[in-house]
Each structure stands twice: as structure tokens, then as C-alpha cells.
Protein backbone atom coordinates (compact mmCIF):
# COMPACT_ATOMS: atom_id res chain seq x y z
CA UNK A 1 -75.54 -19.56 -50.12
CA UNK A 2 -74.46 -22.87 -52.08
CA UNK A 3 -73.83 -26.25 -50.32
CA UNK A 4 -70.27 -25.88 -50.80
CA UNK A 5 -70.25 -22.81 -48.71
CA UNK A 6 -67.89 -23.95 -45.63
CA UNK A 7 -68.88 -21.58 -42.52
CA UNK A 8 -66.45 -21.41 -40.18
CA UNK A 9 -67.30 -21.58 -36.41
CA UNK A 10 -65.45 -18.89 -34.21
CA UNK A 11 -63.32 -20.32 -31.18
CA UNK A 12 -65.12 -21.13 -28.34
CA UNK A 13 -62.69 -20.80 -24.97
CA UNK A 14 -63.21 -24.06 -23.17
CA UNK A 15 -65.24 -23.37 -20.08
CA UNK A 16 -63.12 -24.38 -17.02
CA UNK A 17 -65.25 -26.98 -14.54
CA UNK A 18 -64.73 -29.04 -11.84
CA UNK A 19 -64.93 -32.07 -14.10
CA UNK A 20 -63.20 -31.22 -16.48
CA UNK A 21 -60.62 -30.23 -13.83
CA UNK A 22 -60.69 -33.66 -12.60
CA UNK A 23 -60.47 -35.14 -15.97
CA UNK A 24 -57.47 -33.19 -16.79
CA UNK A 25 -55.32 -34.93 -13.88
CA UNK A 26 -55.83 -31.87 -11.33
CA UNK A 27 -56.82 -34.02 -8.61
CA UNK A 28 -54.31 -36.70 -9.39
CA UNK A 29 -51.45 -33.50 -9.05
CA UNK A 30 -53.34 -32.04 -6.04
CA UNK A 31 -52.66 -35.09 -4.13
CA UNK A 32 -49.03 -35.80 -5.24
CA UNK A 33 -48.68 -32.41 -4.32
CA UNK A 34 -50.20 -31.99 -0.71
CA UNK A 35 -47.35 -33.63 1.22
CA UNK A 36 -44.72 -31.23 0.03
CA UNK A 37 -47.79 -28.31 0.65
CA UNK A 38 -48.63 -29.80 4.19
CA UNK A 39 -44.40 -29.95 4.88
CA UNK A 40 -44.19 -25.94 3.59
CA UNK A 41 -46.94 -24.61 5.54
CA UNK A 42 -45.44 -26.67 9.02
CA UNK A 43 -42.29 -25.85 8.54
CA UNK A 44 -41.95 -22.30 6.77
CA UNK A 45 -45.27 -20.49 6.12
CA UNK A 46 -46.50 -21.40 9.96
CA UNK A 47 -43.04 -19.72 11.49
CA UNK A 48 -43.41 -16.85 9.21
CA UNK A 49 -46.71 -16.56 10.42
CA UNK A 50 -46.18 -17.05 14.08
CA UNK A 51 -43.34 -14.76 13.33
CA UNK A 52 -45.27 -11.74 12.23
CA UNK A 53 -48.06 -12.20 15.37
CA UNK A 54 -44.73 -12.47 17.45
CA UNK A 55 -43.85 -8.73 16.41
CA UNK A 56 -46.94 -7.43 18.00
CA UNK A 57 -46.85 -9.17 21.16
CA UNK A 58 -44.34 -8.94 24.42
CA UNK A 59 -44.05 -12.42 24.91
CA UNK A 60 -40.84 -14.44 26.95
CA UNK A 61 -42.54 -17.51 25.53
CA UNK A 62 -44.54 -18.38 28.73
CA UNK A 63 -46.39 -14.99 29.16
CA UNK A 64 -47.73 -12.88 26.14
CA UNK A 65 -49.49 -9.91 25.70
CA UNK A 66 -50.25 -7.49 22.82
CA UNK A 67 -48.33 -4.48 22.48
CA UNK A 68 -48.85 -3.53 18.76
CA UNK A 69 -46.56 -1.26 17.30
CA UNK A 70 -44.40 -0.77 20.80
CA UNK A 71 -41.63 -3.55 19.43
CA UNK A 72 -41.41 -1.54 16.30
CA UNK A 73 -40.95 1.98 18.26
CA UNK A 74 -38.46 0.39 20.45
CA UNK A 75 -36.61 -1.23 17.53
CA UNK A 76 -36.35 2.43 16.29
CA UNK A 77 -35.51 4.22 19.47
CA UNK A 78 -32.27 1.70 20.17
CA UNK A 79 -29.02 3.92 20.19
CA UNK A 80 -27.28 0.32 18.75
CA UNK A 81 -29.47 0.01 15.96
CA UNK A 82 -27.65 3.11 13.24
CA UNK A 83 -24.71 1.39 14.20
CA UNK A 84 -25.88 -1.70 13.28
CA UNK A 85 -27.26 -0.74 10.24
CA UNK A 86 -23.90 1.08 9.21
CA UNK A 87 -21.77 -1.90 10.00
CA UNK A 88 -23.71 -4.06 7.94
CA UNK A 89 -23.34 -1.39 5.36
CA UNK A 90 -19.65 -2.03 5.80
CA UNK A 91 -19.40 -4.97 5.46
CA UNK A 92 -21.46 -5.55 2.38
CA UNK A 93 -19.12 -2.78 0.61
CA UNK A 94 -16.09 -4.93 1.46
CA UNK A 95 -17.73 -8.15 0.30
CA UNK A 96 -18.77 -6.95 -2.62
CA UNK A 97 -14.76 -5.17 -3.47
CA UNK A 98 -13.40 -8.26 -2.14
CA UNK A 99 -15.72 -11.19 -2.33
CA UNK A 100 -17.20 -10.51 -5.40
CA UNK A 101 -14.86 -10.19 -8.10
CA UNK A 102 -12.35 -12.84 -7.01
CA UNK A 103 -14.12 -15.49 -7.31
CA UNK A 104 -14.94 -14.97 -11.25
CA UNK A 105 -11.05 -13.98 -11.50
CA UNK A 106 -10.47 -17.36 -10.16
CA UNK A 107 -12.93 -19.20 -12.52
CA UNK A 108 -11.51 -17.36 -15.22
CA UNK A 109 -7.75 -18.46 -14.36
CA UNK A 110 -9.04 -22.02 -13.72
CA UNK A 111 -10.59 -22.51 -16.91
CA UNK A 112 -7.21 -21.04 -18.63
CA UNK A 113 -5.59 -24.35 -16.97
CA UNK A 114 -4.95 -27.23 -19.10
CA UNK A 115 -3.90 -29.78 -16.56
CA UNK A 116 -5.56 -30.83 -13.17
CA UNK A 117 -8.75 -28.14 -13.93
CA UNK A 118 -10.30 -30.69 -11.37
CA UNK A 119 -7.87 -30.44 -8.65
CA UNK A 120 -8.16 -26.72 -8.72
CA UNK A 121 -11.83 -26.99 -8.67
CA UNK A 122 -11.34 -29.05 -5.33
CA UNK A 123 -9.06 -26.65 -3.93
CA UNK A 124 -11.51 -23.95 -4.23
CA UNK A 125 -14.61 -25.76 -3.17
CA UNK A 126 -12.52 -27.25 0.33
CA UNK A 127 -13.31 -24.23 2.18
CA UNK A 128 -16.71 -24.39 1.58
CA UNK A 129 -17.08 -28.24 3.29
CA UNK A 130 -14.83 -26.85 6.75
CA UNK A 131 -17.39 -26.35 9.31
CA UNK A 132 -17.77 -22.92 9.96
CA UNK A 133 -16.52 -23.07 13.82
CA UNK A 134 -13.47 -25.06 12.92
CA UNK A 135 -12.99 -22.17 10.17
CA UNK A 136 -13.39 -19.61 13.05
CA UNK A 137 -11.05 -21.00 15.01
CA UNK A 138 -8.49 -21.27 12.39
CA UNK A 139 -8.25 -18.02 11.50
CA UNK A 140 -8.56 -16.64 15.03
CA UNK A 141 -5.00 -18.46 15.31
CA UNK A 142 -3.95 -16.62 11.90
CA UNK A 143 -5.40 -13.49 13.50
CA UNK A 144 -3.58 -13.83 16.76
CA UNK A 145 -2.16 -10.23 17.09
CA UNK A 146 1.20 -11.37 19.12
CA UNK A 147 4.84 -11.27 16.97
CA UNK A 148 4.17 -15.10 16.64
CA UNK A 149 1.10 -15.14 15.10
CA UNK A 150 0.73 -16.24 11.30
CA UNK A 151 -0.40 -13.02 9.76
CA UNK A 152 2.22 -11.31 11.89
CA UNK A 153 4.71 -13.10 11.02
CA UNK A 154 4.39 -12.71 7.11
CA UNK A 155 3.92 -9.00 7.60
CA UNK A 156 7.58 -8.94 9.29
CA UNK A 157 8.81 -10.77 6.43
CA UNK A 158 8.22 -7.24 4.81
CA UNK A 159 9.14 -5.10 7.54
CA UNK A 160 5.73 -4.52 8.91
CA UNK A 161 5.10 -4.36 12.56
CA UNK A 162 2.57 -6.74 14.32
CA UNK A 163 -1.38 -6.01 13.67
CA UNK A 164 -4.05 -5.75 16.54
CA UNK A 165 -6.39 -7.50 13.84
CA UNK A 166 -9.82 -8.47 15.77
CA UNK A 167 -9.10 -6.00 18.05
CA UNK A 168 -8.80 -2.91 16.22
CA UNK A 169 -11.83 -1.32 15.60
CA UNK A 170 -10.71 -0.08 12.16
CA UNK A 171 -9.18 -4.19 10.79
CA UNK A 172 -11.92 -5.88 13.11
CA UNK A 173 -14.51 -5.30 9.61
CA UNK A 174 -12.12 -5.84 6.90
CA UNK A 175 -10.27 -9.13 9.03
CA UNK A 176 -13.70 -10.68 9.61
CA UNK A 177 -14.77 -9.97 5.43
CA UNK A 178 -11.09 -11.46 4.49
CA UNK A 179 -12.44 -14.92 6.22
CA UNK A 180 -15.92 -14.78 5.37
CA UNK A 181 -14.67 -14.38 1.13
CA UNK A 182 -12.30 -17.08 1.30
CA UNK A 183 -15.08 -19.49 3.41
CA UNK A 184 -17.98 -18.29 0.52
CA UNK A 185 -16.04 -18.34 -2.41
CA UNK A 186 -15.71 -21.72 -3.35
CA UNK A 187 -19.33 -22.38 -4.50
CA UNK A 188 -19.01 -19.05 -6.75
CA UNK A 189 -16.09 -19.71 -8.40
CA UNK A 190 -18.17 -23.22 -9.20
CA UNK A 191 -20.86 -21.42 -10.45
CA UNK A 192 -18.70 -19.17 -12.72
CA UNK A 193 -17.07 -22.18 -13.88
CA UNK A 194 -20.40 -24.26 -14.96
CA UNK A 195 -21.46 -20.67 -16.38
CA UNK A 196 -18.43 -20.49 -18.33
CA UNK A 197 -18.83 -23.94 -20.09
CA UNK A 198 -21.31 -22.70 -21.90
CA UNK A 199 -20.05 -19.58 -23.56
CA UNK A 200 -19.27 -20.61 -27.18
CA UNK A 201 -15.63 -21.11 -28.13
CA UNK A 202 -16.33 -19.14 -31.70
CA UNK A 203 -16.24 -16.49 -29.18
CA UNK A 204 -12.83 -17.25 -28.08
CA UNK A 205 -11.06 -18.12 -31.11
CA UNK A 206 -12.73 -14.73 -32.91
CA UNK A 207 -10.96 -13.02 -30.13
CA UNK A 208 -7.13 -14.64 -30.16
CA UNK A 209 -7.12 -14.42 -33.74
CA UNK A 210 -7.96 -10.42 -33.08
CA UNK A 211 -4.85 -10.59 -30.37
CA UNK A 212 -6.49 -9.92 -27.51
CA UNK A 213 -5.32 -11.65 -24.24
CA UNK A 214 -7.07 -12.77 -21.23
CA UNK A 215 -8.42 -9.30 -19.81
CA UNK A 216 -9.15 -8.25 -23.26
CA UNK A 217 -11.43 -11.82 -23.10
CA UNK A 218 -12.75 -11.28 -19.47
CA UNK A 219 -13.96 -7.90 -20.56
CA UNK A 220 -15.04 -8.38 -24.05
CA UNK A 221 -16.63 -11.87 -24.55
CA UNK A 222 -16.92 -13.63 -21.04
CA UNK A 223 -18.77 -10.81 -18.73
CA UNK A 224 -21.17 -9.89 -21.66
CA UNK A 225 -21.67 -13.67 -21.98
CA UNK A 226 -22.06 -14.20 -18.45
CA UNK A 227 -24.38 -11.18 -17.39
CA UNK A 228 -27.43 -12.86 -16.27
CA UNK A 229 -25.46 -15.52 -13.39
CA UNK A 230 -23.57 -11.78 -12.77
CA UNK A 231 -26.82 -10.12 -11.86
CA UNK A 232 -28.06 -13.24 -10.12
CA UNK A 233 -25.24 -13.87 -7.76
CA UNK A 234 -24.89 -10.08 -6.90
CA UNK A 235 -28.18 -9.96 -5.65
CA UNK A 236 -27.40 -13.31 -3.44
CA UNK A 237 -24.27 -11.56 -2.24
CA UNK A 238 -26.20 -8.84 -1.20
CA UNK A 239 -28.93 -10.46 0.79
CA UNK A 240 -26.40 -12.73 2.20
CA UNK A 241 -23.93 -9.84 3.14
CA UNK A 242 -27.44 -8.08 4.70
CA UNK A 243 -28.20 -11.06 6.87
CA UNK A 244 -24.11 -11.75 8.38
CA UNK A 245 -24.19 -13.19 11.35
CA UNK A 246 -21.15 -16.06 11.78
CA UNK A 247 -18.57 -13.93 11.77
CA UNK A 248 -19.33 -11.23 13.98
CA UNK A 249 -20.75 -13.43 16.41
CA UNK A 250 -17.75 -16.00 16.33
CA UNK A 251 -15.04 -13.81 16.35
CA UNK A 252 -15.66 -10.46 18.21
CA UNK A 253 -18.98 -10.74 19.65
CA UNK A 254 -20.02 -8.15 18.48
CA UNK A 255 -16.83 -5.96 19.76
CA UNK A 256 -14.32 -3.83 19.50
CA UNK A 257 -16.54 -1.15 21.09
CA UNK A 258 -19.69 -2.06 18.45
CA UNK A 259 -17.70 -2.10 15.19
CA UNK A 260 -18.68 -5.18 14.35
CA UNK A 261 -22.34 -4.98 15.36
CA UNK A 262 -24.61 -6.00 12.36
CA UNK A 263 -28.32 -6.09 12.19
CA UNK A 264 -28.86 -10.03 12.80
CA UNK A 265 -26.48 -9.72 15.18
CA UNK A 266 -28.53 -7.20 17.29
CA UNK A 267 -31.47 -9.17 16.23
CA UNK A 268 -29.49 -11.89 18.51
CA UNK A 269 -29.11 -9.98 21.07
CA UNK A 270 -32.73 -8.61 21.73
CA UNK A 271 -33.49 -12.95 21.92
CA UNK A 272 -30.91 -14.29 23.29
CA UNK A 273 -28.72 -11.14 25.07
CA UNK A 274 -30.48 -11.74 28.38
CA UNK A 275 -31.61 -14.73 30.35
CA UNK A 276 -34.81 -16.66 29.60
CA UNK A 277 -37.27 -13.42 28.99
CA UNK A 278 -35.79 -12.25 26.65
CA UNK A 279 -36.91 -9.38 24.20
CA UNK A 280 -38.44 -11.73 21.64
CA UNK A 281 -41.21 -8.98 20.70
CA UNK A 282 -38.56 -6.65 19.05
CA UNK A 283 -36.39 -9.49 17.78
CA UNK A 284 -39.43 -10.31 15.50
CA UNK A 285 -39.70 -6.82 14.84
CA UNK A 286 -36.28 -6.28 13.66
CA UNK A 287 -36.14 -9.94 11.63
CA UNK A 288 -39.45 -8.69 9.51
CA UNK A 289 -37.97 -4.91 9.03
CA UNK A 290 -35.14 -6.29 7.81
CA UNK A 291 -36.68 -8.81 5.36
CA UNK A 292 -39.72 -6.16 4.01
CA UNK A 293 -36.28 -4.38 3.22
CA UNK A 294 -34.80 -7.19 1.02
CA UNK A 295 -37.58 -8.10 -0.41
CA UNK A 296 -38.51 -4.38 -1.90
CA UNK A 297 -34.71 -4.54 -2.41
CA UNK A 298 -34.59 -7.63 -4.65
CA UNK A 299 -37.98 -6.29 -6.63
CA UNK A 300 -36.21 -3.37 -7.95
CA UNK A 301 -32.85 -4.72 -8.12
CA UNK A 302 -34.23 -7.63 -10.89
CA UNK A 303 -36.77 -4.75 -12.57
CA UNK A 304 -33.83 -2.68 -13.32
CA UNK A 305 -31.95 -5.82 -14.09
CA UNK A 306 -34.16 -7.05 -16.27
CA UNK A 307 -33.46 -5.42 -19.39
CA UNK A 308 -29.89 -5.37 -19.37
CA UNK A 309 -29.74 -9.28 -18.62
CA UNK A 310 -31.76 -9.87 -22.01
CA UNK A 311 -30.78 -7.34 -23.84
């Protein structure tokens, strides 16, 4: 071997130490990062917490004792809980027919506009910013199943008799996902909007030079463009739709005879049905049942997903 030989060390993976840690600004992020640590475990991983020793205990807050799995077999054993479970079922079918696609038809008609794009954009965001119990209370007046109320009244414009609405227990589902798509849909059709900024207007020129008009657009070049916020907001609608609550509660209670009954709703009631002792043990129960479900939900929903949105 000459002098001019060069040899070549192999890589050497740089042993991780607590010095070098420091020296690498770890404790410097450690402590810019301990408030917002010390503020998550108070305020959300101490509840959850609390929450899942709550489930195991019969507890009205003052006195508690363990129970184990009794919340759990009581949960199960509740007549009202299939209904439950099938209204919410309901109602996330007619959010997603309803709720989902209108907003990106909106979007897409909004960014077609030339003039005012921003007043539209307003428009659509206003019912977003209405409280939710002023919103409530308006359409319980559009909803008011007299000859004089508002819905009534346009239906007779077309010959149609007056509607029960709320009170039917076949329209009480469908009235109460009419409001809760117009409240919701606002910050969607914002989304879709921001989403649809960036799709590249090669795209759209390529196609009007081929002819094709706005569906042909819609379905060729904007939903393959705009898979990935499609996947993503599907999956909010979903968990949102599983966790209603406002609407049933606001408007029938719950009523007529159960149709409107969803899983937080009954969740609700085990806490808060009865006076002060209330059945806080199952309530728990229910709330972690139903979030072990969407959360195994969500997994495979973005593992099927996956591909698709990248491919």
C-alpha cells in the first residue's frame, strides 16, 4: 500500500447523548414547549383520562364506587340505544346526499362568477357566524306546521297542502338535516373554494378548447384535482354527522316518539335526563364506545384512502 492510497472511513451513526441533546437546542425546545404540554395535559389529556376511570365507576359526582364493566352492560341492554344508533345512521346518510355535495356545487358556481366572487363568498359563510340558537329558532318559525307558516306557505304556492314538519316522525330527520346543511355549509364551500385556486388553469383552457362545459369540468379536471380535500372533508362530515347533537336537542328533544334520538343525544340524557345523580357512569361509557368507534373508523377510512389520494 503506497502513500497515496486514500482509505476511506465507513460512516459512523452519531451516538445520541444527553449532551449532545442539550447542545443541539433540545432543552431550549423542551422549555418553549412545556407550557403548551402543561395546558394539553390540564385541559384535554386529564378529562380524557378522568373520562375513561369515570366509565368504570357509578359516581353522581359526590359518591363513587367501582362497578367495572356494569356501565358498559347497561349501555348495551338500553331498549333506546338501536334506535339511537339507527337515527344517527339516518342522519349521516342525509348529510352526506344533501350536505355533502352542495357545498362543492356551490364553490364550483362561485368560482364560474366574474363579478362580486366576494360577496357570494360572504353570503355563504353568514350562516356559519348566526349563533346556533338564534338559527334554531329561525327555522322553527320556517318549520311552523300551521297554513301560515313559511315553508307552508311556499308549498301552497304549488298546490301542496300544509306539512307537520318537526312533528312527523318521517320529515322530523330530513327537516332537522335541511337546517343543519345550510348552518355547516358555509365553511365547506370556503374550503372548496381555497382548494380550487390552486388547480392549474392549463387544466381549464385544455378542456374549453375540447368543448366541454361545466359538468364535463366538475367531473373531468376539478374532482380528480381536488381528491385529497374530498377524502379529507368526508371523513370530517362523517365524524361530525356521528357526534349530532344541536339539532335534535334544539328542535325536537329528542321526539317525535324517538325519531330523532341520536347517540350524543342519549349520551345527554344518561347525564343530564334526571336530577343531580344522574347516570354519569354509562354516559362515559357511551362517549368512549362511541369514540373507540371513530377512531378505528377514521384508521381505515384514510388506509383505504390513501392510495387513491396520491395516486
Amino acid at each position: 500500500m503506497t502513500t497515496d492510497d486514500t482509505v476511506v472511513a465507513p460512516n459512523r451513526r452519531r451516538v445520541r447523548t444527553p449532551v449532545t441533546w442539550v447542545r443541539g437546542g433540545g432543552l431550549s425546545a423542551l422549555v418553549f414547549a412545556l407550557p403548551m404540554l402543561v395546558i394539553f395535559a390540564v385541559f384535554s389529556w386529564l378529562p380524557i383520562f378522568r373520562a375513561v376511570v369515570m366509565s368504570f365507576q357509578k359516581t353522581n359526582l359526590y359518591e363513587t364506587s367501582w362497578v367495572g364493566l356494569q356501565n358498559f352492560e347497561r349501555v348495551f341492554a338500553d331498549p333506546l340505544l338501536p334506535t339511537a344508533v339507527r337515527n344517527t345512521i339516518w342522519f349521516a346518510i342525509l348529510a352526506l346526499i344533501f350536505g355533502y355535495p352542495v357545498p362543492l356545487l356551490a364553490a364550483v358556481l362561485m368560482s364560474e362568477v366574474r363579478r362580486m366572487k366576494g360577496w357570494y363568498s360572504a353570503l355563504a359563510y353568514l350562516p356559519v357566524v348566526v349563533p346556533p340558537v338564534v338559527a334554531v329558532l329561525l327555522w322553527k318559525f320556517f318549520y311552523d306546521p300551521r297554513p301560515e307558516g313559511v315553508f307552508n306557505v311556499i308549498l301552497g304556492w304549488f298546490g301542496i297542502g300544509p306539512q307537520p314538519w318537526l312533528s312527523s316522525i318521517t320529515m322530523a330527520m330530513p327537516s332537522l338535516v335541511l337546517e343543519a346543511t345550510w348552518a355547516a355549509a358555509g365553511g365547506t364551500v370556503i374550503i372548496y373554494l381555497a382548494a380550487l385556486t390552486a388547480v392549474p388553469p392549463e387544466l381549464y383552457d385544455a378542456a374549453e378548447v375540447d368543448g366541454a362545459g361545466i359538468w364535463r369540468k366538475l367531473w373531468h379536471v376539478l374532482l380528480p384535482q381536488l381528491r385529497g380535500i374530498l377524502f379529507i372533508t368526508l371523513i370530517l362530515q362523517i365524524i361530525g354527522t356521528a357526534q349530532v347533537f344541536l339539532e335534535p336537542f334544539l328542535f325536537t328533544g329528542g321526539g317525535p316518539a324517538n325519531s330523532t334520538v341520536t347517540v350524543l343525544l342519549l349520551i345527554y340524557k344518561y347525564a343530564f335526563g334526571t336530577s343531580l345523580g344522574g347516570r354519569y357512569g354509562e354516559a362515559t361509557a357511551l362517549s368512549l364506545l362511541l369514540a373507540v368507534f371513530l377512531a378505528v373508523l377514521s384508521i381505515l377510512y384514510f388506509r383505504l384512502t390513501r392510495r387513491w389520494s396520491t395516486s
